[in-house]
Protein backbone atom coordinates (compact mmCIF):
# COMPACT_ATOMS: atom_id res chain seq x y z
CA UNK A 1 2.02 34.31 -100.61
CA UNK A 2 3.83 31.38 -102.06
CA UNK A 3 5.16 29.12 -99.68
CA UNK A 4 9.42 29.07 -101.60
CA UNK A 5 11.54 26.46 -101.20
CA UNK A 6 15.07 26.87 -99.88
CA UNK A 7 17.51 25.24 -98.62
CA UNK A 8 16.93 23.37 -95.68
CA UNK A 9 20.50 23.44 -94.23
CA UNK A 10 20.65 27.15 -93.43
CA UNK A 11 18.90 27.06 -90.90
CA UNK A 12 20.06 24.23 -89.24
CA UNK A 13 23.27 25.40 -89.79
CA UNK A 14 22.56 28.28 -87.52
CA UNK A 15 21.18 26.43 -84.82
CA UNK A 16 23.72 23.68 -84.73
CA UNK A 17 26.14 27.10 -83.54
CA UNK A 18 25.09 26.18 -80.22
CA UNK A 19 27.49 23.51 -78.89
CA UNK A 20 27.31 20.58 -76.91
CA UNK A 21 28.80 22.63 -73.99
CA UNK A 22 26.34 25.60 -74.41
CA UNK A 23 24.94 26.91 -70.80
CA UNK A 24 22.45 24.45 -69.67
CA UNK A 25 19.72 25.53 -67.48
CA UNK A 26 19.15 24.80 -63.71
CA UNK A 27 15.58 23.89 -64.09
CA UNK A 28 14.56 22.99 -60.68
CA UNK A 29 16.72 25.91 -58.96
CA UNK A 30 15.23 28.04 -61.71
CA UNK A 31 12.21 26.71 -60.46
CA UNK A 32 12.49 27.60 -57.05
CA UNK A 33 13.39 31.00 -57.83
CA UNK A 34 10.12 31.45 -59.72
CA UNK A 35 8.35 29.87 -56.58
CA UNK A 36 10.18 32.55 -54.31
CA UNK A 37 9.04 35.29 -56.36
CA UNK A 38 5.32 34.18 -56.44
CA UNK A 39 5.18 33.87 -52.45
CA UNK A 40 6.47 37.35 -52.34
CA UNK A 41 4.47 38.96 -54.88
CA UNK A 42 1.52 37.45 -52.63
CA UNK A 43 2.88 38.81 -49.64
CA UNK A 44 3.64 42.26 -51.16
CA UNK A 45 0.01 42.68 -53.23
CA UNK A 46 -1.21 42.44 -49.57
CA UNK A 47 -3.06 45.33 -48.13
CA UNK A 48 -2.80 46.63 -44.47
CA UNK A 49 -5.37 43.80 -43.28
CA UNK A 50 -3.37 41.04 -44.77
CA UNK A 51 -6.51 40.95 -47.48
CA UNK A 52 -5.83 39.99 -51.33
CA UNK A 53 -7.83 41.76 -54.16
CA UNK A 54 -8.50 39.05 -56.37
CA UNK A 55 -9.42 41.55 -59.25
CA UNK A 56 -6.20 43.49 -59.19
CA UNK A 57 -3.68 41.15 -61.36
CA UNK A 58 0.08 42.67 -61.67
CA UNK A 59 0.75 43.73 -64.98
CA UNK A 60 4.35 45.28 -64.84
CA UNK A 61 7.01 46.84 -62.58
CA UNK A 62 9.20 50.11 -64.95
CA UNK A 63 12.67 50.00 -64.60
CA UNK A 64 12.80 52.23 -61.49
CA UNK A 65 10.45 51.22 -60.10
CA UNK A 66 10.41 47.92 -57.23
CA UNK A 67 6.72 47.05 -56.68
CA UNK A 68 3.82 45.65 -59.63
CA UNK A 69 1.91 47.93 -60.87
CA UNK A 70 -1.46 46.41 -61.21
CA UNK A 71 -4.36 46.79 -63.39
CA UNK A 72 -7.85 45.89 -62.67
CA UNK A 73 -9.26 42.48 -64.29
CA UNK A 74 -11.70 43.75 -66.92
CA UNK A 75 -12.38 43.05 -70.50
CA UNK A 76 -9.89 45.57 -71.78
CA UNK A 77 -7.10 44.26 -69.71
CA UNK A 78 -5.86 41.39 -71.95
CA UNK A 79 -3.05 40.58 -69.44
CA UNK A 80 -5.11 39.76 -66.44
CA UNK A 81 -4.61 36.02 -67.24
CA UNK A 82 -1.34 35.67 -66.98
CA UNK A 83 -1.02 35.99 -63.11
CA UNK A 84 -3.52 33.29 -62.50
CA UNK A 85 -1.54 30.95 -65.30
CA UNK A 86 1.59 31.86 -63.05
CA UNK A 87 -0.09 30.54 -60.29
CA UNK A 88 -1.43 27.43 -61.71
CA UNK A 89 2.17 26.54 -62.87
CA UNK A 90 3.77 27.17 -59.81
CA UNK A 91 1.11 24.77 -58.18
CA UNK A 92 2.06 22.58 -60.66
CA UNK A 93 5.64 22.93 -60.02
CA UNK A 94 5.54 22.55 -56.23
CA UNK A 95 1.92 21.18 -55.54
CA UNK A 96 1.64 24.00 -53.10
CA UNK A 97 -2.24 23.54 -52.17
CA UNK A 98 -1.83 27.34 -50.74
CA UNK A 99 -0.97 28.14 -54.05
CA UNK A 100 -3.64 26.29 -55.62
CA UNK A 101 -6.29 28.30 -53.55
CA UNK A 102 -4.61 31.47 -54.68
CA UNK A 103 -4.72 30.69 -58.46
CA UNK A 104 -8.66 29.50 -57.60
CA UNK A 105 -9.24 32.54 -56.22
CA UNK A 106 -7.90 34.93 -58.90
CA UNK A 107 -8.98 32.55 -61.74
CA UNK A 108 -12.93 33.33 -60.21
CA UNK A 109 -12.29 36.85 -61.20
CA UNK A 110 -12.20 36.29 -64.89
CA UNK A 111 -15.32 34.15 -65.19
CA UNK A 112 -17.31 37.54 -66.30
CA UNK A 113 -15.99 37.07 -69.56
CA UNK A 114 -17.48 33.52 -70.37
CA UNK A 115 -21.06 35.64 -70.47
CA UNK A 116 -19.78 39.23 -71.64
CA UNK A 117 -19.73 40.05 -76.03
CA UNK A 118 -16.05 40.18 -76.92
CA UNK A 119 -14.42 43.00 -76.63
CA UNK A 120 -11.54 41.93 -78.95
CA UNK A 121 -9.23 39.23 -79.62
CA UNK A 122 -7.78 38.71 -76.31
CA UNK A 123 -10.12 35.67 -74.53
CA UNK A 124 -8.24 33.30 -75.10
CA UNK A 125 -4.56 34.85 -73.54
CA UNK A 126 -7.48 36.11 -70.72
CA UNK A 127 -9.31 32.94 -70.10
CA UNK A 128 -6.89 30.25 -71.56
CA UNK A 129 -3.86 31.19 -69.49
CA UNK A 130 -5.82 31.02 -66.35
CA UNK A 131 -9.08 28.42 -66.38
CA UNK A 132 -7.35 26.61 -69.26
CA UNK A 133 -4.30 25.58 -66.99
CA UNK A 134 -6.93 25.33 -64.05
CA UNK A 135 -8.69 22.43 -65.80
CA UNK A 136 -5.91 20.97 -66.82
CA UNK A 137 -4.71 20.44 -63.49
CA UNK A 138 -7.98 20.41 -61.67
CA UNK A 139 -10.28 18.74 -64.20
CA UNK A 140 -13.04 21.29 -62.57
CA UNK A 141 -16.20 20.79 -64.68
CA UNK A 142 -16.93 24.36 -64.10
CA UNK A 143 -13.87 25.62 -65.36
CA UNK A 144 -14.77 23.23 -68.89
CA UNK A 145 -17.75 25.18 -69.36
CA UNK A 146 -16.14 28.68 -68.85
CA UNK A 147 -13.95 28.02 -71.38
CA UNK A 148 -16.43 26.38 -73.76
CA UNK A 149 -18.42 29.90 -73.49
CA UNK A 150 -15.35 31.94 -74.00
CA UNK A 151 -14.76 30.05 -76.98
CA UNK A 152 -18.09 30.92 -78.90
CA UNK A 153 -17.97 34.12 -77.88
CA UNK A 154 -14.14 34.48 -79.36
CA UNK A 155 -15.85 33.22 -82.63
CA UNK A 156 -17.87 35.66 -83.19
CA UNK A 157 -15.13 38.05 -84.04
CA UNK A 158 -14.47 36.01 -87.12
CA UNK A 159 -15.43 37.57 -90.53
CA UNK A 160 -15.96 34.62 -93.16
CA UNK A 161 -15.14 37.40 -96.14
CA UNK A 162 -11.96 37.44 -94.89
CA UNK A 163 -11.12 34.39 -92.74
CA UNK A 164 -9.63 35.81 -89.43
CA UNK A 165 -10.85 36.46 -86.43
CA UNK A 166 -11.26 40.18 -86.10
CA UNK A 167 -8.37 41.99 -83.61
CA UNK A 168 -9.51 44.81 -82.62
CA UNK A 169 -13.12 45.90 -83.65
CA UNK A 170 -12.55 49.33 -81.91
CA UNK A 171 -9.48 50.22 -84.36
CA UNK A 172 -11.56 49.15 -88.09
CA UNK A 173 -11.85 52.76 -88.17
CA UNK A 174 -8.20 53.41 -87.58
CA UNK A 175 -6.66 51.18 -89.79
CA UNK A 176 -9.38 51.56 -92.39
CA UNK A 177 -10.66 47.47 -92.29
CA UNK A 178 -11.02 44.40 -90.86
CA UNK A 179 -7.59 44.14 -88.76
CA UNK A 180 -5.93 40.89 -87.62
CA UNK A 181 -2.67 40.98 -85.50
CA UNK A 182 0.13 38.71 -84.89
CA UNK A 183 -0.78 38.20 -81.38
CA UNK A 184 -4.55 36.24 -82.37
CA UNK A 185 -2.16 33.31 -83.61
CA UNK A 186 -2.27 32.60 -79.71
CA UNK A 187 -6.19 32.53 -79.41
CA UNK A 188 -6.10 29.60 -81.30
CA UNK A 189 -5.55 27.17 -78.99
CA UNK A 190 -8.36 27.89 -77.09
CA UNK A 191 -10.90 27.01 -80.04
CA UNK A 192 -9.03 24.36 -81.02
CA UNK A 193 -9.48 22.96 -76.93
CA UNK A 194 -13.39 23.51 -77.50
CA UNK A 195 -14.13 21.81 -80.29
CA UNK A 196 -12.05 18.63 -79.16
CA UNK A 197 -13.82 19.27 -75.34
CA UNK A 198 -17.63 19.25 -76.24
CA UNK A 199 -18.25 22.60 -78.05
CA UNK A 200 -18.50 23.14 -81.82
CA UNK A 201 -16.34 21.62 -84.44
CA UNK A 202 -16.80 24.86 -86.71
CA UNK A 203 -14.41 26.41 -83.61
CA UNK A 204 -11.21 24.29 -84.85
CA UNK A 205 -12.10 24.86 -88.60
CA UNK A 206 -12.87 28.49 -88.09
CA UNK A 207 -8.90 28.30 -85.91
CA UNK A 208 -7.10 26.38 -89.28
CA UNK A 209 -8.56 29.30 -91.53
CA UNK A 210 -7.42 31.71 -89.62
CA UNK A 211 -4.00 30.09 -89.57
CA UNK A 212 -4.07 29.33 -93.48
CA UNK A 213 -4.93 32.96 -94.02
CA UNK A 214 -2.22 34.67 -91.98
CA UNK A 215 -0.18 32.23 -93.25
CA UNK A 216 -0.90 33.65 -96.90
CA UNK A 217 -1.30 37.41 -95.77
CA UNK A 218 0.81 37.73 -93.09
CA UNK A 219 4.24 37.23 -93.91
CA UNK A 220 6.94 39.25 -96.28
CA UNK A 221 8.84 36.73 -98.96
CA UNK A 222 11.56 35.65 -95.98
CA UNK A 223 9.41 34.91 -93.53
CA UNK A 224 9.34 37.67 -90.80
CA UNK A 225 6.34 38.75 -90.46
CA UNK A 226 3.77 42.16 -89.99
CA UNK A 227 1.77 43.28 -86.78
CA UNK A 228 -1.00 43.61 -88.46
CA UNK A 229 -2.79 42.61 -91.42
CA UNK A 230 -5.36 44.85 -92.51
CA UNK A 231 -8.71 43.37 -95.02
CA UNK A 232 -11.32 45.07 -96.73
CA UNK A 233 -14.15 44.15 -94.51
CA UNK A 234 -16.60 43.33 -97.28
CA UNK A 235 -14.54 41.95 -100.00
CA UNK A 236 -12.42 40.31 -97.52
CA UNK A 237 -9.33 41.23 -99.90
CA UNK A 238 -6.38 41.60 -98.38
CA UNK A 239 -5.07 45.43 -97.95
CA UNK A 240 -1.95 45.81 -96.70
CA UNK A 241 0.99 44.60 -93.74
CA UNK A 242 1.84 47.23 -91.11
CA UNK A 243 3.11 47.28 -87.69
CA UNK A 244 1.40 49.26 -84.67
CA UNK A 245 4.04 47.86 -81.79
CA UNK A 246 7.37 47.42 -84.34
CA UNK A 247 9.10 49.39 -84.94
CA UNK A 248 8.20 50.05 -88.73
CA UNK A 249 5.95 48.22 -91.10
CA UNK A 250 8.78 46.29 -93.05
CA UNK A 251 10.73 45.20 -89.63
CA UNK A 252 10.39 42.56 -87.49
CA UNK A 253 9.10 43.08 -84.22
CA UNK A 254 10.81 40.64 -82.13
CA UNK A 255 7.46 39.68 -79.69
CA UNK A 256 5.40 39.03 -83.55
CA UNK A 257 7.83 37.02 -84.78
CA UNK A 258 7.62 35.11 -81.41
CA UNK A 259 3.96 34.58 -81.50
CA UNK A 260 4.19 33.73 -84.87
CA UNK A 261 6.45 30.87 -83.93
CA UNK A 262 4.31 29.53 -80.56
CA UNK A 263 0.65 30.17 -82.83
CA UNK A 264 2.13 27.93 -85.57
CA UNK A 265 3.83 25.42 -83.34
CA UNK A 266 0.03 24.83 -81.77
CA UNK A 267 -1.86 24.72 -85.24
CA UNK A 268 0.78 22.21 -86.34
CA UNK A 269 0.15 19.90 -83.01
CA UNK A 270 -3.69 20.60 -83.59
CA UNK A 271 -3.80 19.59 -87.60
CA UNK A 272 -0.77 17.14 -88.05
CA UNK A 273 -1.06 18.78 -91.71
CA UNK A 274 2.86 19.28 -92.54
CA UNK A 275 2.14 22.70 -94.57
CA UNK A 276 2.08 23.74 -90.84
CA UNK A 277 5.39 22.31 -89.46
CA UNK A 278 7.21 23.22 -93.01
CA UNK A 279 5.92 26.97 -92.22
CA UNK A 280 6.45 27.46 -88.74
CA UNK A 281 10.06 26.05 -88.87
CA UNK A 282 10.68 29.08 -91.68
CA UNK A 283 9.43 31.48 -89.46
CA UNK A 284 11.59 30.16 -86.68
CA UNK A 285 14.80 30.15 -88.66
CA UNK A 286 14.54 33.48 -89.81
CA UNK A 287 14.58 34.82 -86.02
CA UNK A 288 17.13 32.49 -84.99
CA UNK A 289 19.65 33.34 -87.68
CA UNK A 290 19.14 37.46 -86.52
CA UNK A 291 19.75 36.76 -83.05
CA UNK A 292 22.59 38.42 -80.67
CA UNK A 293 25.09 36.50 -79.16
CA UNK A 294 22.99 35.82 -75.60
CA UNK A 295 20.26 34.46 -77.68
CA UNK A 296 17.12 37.44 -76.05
CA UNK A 297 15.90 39.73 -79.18
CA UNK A 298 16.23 43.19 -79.53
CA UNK A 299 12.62 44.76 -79.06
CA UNK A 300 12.58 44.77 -82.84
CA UNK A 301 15.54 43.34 -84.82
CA UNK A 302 16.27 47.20 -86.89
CA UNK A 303 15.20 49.04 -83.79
CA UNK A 304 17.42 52.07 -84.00
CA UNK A 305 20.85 52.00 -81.68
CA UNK A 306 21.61 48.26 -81.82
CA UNK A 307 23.60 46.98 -80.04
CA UNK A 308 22.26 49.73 -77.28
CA UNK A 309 18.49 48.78 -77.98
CA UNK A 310 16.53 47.53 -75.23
CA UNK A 311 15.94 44.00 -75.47
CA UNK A 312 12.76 41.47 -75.25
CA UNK A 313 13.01 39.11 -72.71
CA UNK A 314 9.04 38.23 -72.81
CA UNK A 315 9.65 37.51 -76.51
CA UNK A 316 12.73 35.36 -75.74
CA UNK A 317 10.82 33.46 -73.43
CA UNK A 318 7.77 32.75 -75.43
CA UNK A 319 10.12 31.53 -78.44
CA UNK A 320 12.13 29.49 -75.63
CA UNK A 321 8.33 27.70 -74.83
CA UNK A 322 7.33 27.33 -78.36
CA UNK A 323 11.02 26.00 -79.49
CA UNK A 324 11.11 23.27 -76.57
CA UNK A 325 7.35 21.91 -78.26
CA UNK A 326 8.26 22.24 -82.13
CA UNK A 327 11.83 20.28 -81.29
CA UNK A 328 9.39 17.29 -80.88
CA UNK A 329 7.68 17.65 -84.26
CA UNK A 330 10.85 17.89 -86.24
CA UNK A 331 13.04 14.99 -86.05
CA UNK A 332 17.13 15.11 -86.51
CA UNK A 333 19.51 17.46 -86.03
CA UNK A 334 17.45 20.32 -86.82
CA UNK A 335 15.01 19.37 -83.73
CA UNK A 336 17.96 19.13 -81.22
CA UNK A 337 19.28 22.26 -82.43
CA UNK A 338 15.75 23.91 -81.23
CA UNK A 339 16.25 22.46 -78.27
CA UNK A 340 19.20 23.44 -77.76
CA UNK A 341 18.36 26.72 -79.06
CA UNK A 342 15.41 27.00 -76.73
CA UNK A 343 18.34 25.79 -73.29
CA UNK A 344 20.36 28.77 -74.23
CA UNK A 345 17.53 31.42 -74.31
CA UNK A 346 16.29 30.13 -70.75
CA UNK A 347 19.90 30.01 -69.39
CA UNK A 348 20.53 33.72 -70.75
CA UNK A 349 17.02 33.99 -68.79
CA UNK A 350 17.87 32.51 -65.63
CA UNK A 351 21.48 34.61 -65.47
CA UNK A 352 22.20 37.83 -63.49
CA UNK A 353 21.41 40.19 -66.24
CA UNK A 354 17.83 38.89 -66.70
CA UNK A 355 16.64 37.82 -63.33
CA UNK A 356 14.82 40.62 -61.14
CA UNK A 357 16.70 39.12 -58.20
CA UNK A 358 16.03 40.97 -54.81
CA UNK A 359 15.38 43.97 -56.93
CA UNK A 360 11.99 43.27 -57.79
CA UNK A 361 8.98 40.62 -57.30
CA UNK A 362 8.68 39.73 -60.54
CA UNK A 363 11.02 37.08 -62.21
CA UNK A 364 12.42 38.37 -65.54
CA UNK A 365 13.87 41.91 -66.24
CA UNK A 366 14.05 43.82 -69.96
CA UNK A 367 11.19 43.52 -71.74
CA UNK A 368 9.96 45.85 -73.91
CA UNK A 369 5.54 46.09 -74.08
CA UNK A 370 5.13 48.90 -76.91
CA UNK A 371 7.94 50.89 -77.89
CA UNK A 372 6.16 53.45 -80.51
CA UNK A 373 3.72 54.40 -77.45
CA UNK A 374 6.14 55.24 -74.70
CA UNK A 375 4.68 51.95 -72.79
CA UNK A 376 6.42 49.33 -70.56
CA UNK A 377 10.01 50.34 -72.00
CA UNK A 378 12.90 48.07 -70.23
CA UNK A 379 10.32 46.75 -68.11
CA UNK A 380 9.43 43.56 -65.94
CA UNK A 381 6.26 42.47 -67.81
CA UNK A 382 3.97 39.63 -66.91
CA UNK A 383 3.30 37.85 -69.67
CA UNK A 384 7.15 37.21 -70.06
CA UNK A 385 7.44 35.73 -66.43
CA UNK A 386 3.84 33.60 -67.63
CA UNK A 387 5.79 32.10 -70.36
CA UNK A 388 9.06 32.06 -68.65
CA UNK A 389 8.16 29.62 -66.33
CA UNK A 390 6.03 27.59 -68.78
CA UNK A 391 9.42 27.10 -70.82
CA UNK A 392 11.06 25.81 -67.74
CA UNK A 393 7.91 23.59 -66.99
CA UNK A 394 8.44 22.03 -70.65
CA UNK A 395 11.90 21.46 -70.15
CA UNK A 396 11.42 19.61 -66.83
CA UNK A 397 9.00 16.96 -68.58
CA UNK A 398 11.40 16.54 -71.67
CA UNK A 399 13.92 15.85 -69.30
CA UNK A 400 11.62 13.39 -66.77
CA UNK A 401 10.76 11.90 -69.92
CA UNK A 402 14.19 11.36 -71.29
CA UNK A 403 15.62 10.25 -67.80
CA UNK A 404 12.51 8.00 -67.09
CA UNK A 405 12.27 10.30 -63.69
């Protein structure tokens, strides 16, 4: 695909709707809210003894239901992770040292994967999430290394032929090829760590090929983009776009588009090559200009019974993340309007009709995990309360930074 030109203005013209007296979010009471939650997820995933299960991570709570529903931390789980990220940013947030042990602990139950063949695409939102922010904030040689093996072991999913990383080896047969999803654009960042933290170098170039590829094979002519991209796994030709979680091949699935948007934002930051940041701002617009009023997606933005459709609040809040990063790249009014773009979704986030409250443990409600299977419909998810508090976390040091406090 052809990178076209077009006018610039459109899309700034959409996200310059948001005014200067749009909601602004309570960071720091949004904050504490998230810290509440944690401290009584902890208490509640409790057993009779008062013990913890370090491999059980919470996964989601269903719409009727009031407790997590966890999942045990193996290599097909690709959202055990996210609970240990949680933890690691709440630490951040408060320096709770309690909290800190927690996040220690349940980060130690991932560390099989750093010696295990890849199961699929998903080390890096498994081991990235939770030892990545664990060394950031710990600088925990240990940790380094776990994620330097993860890394070469996420490599070897990558087909040269074709130039991705290979999704899901167990579904070639399924889809008829090599497949790559929409969701490996957040892998990424994990090679891209190892090659600048002592591993190979090949891991960031084998990253920016991935990136140019899906970039090329990936995308319809206005931007939004396909689940999957299927490639003949010898040729390495390019097959054809389809969707396994939208809600049909030629729609936009509102969490796709989102990691499109965060993968992009990270090559950019990675490369400083401007095809990058001229891309990732298309793909942006084009999901900003389709959004509802309260700024949170639609699972998928033609899923059938709009405005009745459930909505996305995991994909709102990974958007909200990647927005608050790209407004730094991308200077003007078109930067401030991500921003601001970014304020709204968190303060539509932090309101009433998207908080669990007292209802539930976790901190966001309405997300939506995979429609076309029945799964995690309407649903408190974890990976939108991971990235939900990583937005606010980003917002906190713009602001710091801005204020000089």
């Amino acid at each position: 695909m052809k990178i076209r030109h077009y006018l610039a203005g459109i899309g700034t013209m959409c996200l310059m709707a948001c005014s200067p007296s749009a909601p602004q979010p309570d960071v720091e009471e949004a904050l504490a809210y998230c810290d509440a939650q944690v401290h009584r997820t902890l208490t509640e995933l409790r057993d009779s003894q008062g013990n913890l299960d370090y491999t059980l991570m919470p996964r989601n709570i269903a719409d009727t239901a009031t407790v997590w529903h966890c999942r045990k931390a193996t290599k097909e789980e690709w959202c055990a992770g996210f609970w240990p990220g949680i933890l690691w940013y709440d630490y951040e947030a408060t320096g709770n040292d309690s909290i800190r042990q927690e996040a220690e602990r349940y980060t130690a139950s991932l560390e099989f994967l750093s010696h295990t063949p890849a199961y699929d695409h998903d080390l890096g939102f498994l081991v990235f999430c939770s030892y990545g922010n664990g060394y950031r904030l710990t600088q925990n040689p240990a940790y380094r290394q776990v994620i330097l093996d993860t890394a070469d072991t996420l490599a070897t999913l990558y087909n040269p032929r074709v130039g991705t990383l290979l999704s899901w080896p167990r579904e070639v047969p399924t889809f008829g090829g090599h497949n790559t999803i929409m969701d490996n654009m957040i892998n990424l960042e994990m090679l891209y760590w190892a090659a600048r933290n002592g591993g190979s170098e090949e891991l960031a170039d084998i990253a920016t090929t991935h990136a140019r590829r899906t970039m090329e094979c990936h995308f319809r002519p206005d931007y939004t983009s396909y689940h999957v991209a299927v490639y003949d796994t010898l040729t390495g030709n390019f097959v054809r776009g389809c969707t396994h979680q939208g809600y049909r091949d030629h729609t936009m699935w509102a969490r796709g588009q989102a990691w499109a948007i965060y993968g992009f934002t990270v090559v950019y930051r990675e490369t400083q090559d401007p095809v990058f940041l001229d891309f990732v701002q298309r793909v942006a617009d084009v999901y900003l200009e389709r959004l509802p009023k309260d700024y949170i997606p639609y699972w998928d933005f033609s899923a059938p019974g709009i405005p009745d459709a459930p909505r996305d609040a995991s994909a709102a809040a990974v958007v909200a993340s990647a927005l608050l990063e790209l407004s730094g790249y991308v200077p003007g009014e078109k930067g401030q309007g991500y921003r601001q773009a970014a304020e709204q979704m968190l303060a539509s986030l932090g309101s009433d009709a998207y908080r669990c409250g007292s209802s539930k443990p976790a901190f966001l409600l309405h997300s939506v995990g995979h429609w076309p299977a029945g799964s995690e419909i309407d649903a408190s998810i974890i990976y939108a309360d991971y990235y939900y508090i990583e937005a606010l976390l980003r917002l906190k040091k713009l602001r710091q930074a801005e204020t000089g406090r």
